[in-house]
N, C-alpha and C. Protein backbone atom coordinates (compact mmCIF):
# COMPACT_ATOMS: atom_id res chain seq x y z
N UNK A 1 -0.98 1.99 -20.50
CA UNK A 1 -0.78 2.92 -19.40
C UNK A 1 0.32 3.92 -19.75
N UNK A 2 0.33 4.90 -19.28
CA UNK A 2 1.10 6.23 -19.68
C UNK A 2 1.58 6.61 -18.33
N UNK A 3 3.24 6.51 -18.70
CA UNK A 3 3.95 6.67 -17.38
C UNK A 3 4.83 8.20 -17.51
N UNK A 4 4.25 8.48 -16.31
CA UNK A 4 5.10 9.67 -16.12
C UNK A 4 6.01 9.99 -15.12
N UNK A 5 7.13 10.56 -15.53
CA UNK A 5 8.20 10.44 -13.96
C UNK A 5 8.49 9.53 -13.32
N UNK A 6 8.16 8.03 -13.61
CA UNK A 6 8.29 6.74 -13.20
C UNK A 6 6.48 6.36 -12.23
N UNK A 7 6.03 6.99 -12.41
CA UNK A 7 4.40 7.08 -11.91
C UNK A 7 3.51 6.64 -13.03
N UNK A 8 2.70 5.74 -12.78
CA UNK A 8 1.67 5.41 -14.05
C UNK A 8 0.45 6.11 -13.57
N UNK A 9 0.14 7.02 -14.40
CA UNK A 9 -0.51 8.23 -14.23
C UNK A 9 -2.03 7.70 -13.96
N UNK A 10 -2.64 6.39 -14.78
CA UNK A 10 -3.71 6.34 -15.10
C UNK A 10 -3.96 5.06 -14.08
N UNK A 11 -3.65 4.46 -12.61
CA UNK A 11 -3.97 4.27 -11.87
C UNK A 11 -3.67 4.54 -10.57
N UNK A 12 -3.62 5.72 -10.26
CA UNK A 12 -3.75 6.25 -9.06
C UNK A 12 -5.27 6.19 -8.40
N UNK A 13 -5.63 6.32 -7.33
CA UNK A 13 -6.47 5.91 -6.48
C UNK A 13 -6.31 7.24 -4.76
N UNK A 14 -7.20 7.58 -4.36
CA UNK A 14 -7.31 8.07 -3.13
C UNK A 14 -7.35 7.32 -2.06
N UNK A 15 -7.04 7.61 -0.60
CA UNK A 15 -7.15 7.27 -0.18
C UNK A 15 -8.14 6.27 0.48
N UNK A 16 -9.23 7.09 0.42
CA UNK A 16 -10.37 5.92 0.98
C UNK A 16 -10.22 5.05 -0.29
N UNK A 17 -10.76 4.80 -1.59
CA UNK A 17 -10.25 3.96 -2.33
C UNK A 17 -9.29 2.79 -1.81
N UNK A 18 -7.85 3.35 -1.81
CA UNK A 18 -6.81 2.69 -1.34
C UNK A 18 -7.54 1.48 0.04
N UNK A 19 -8.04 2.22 0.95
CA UNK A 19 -8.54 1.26 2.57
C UNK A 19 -9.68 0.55 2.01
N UNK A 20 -10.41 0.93 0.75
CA UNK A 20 -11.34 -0.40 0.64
C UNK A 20 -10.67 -1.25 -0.15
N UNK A 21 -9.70 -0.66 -0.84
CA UNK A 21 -9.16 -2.12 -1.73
C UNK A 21 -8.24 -3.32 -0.52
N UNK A 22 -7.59 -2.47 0.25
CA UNK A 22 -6.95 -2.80 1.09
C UNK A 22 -7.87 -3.87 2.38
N UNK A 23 -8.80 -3.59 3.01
CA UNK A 23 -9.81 -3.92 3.89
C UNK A 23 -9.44 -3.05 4.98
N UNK A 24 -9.15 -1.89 5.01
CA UNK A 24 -8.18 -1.35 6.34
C UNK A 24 -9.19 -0.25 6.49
N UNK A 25 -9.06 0.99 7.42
CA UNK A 25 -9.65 1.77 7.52
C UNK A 25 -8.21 3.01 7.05
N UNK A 26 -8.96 4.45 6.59
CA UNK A 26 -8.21 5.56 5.82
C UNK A 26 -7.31 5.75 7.29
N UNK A 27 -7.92 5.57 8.32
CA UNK A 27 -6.99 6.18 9.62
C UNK A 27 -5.83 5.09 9.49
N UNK A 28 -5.85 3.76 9.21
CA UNK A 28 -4.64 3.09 9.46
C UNK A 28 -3.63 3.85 8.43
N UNK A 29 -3.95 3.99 7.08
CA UNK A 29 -2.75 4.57 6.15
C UNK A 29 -2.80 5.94 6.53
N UNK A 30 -3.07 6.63 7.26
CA UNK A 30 -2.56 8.00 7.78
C UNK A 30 -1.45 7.95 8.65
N UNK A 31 -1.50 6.64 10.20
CA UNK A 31 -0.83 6.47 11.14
C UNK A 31 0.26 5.87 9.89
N UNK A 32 0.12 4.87 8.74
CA UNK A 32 1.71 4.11 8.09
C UNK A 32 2.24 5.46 7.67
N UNK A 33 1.61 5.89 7.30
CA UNK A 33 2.68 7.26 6.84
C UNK A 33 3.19 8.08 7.49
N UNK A 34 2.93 8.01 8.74
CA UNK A 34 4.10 8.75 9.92
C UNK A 34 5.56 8.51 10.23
N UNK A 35 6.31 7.59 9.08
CA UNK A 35 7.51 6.73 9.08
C UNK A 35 7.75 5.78 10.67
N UNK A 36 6.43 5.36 11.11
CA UNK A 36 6.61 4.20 11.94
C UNK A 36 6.86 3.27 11.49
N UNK A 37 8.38 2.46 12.02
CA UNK A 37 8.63 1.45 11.61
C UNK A 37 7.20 -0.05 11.42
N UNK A 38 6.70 -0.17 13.18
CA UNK A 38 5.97 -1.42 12.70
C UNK A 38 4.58 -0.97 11.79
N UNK A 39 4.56 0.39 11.64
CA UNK A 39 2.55 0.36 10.43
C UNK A 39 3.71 0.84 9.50
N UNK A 40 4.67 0.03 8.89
CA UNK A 40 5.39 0.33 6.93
C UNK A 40 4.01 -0.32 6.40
N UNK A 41 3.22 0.72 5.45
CA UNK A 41 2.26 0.88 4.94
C UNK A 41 2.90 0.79 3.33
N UNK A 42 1.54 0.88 2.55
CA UNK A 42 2.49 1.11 1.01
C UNK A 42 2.75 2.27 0.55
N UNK A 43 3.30 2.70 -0.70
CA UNK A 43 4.17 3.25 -1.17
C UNK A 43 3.03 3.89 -1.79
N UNK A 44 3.17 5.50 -1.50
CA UNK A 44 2.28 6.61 -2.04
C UNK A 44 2.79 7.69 -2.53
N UNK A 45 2.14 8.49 -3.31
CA UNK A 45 2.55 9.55 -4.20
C UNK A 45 1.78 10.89 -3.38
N UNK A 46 2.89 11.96 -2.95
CA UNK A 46 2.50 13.35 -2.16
C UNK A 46 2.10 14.29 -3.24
N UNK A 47 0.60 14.43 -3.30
CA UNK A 47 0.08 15.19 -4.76
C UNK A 47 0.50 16.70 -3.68
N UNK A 48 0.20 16.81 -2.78
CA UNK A 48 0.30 18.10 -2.37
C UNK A 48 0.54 17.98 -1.00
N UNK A 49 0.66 19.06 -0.08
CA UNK A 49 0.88 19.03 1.34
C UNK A 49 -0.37 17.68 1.93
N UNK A 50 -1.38 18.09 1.37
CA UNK A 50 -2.69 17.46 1.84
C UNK A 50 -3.37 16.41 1.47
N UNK A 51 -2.76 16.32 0.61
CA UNK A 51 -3.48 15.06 -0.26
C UNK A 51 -2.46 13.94 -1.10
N UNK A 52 -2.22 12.71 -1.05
CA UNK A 52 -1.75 11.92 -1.37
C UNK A 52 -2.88 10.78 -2.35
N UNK A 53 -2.01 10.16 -2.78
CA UNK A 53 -2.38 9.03 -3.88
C UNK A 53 -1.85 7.67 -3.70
N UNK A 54 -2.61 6.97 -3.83
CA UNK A 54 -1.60 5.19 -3.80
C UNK A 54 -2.09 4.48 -5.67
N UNK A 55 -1.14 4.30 -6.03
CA UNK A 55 -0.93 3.41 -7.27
C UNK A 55 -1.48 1.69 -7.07
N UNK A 56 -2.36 1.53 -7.61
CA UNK A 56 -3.40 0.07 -7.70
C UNK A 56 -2.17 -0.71 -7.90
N UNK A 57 -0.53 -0.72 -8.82
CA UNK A 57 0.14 -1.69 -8.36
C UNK A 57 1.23 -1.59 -7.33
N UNK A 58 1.05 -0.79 -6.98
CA UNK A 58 1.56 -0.97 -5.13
C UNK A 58 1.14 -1.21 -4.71
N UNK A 59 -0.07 -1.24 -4.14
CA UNK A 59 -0.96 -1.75 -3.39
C UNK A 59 -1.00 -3.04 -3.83
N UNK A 60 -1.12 -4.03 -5.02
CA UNK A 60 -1.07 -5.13 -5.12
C UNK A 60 0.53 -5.43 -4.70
N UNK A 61 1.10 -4.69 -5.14
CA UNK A 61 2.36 -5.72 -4.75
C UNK A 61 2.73 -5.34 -2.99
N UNK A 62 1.90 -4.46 -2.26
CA UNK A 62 1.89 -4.09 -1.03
C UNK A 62 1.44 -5.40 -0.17
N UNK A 63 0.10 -5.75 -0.99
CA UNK A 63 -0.14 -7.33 -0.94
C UNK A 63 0.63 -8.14 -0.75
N UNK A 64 1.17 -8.38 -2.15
CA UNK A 64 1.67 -10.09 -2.64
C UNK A 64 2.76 -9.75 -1.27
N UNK A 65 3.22 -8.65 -1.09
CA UNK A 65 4.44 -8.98 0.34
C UNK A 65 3.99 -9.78 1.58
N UNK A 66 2.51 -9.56 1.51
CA UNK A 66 2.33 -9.77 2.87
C UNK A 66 1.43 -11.10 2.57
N UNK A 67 1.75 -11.71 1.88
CA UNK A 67 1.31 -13.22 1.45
C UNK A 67 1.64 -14.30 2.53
N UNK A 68 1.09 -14.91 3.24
CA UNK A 68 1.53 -16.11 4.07
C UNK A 68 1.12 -17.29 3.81
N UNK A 69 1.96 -18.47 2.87
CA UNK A 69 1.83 -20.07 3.26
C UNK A 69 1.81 -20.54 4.85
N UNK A 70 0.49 -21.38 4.77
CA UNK A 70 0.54 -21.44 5.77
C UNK A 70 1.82 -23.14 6.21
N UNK A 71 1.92 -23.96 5.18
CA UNK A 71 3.41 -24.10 5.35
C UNK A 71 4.28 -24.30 5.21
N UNK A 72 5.03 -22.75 4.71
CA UNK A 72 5.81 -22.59 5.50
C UNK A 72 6.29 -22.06 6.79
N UNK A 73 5.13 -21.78 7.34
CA UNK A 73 5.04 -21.55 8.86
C UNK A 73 4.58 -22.78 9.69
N UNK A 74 4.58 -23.86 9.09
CA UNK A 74 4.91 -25.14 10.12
C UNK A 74 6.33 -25.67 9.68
N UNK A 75 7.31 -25.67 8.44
CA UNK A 75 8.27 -25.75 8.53
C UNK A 75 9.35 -25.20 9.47
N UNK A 76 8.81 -23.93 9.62
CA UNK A 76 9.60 -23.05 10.77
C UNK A 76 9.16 -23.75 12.56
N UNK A 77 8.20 -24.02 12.44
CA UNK A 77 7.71 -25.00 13.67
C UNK A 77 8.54 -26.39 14.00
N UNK A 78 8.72 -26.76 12.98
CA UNK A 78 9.34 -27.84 13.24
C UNK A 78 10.55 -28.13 13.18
């Protein structure tokens, strides 16, 4: 991979892209990118006023954040 500017050039992805890898619809990552705190969406690149990009490992690691054992959510139960 060939990084440029701290961007790895050769997996960027569009948006719709991005919502099927994701399972989401393109309208939910329009509303995360309005800097609303509760839709913090992942981390995208502003190609232009109009058009943005999401990087295949942000989006995975946009993922692995939102990983849940389920327990450790009965540890917290108990």
């Amino acid at each position: 991979m060939e990084q440029q500017g701290g961007i790895i050039s050769d997996d960027l992805i569009d948006e719709n892209q991005a919502a099927e890898m994701l399972g989401i619809s393109p309208q939910w990552l329009r509303c995360s990118r309005m800097q609303n705190p509760s839709w913090a969406g992942p981390r995208y690149v502003k190609v232009s006023k109009r058009h943005v990009k999401y990087s295949v490992r942000h989006l995975n690691e946009f993922l692995a954040a939102r990983v849940i054992d389920p327990a450790d959510r009965m540890a917290e139960v108990s």
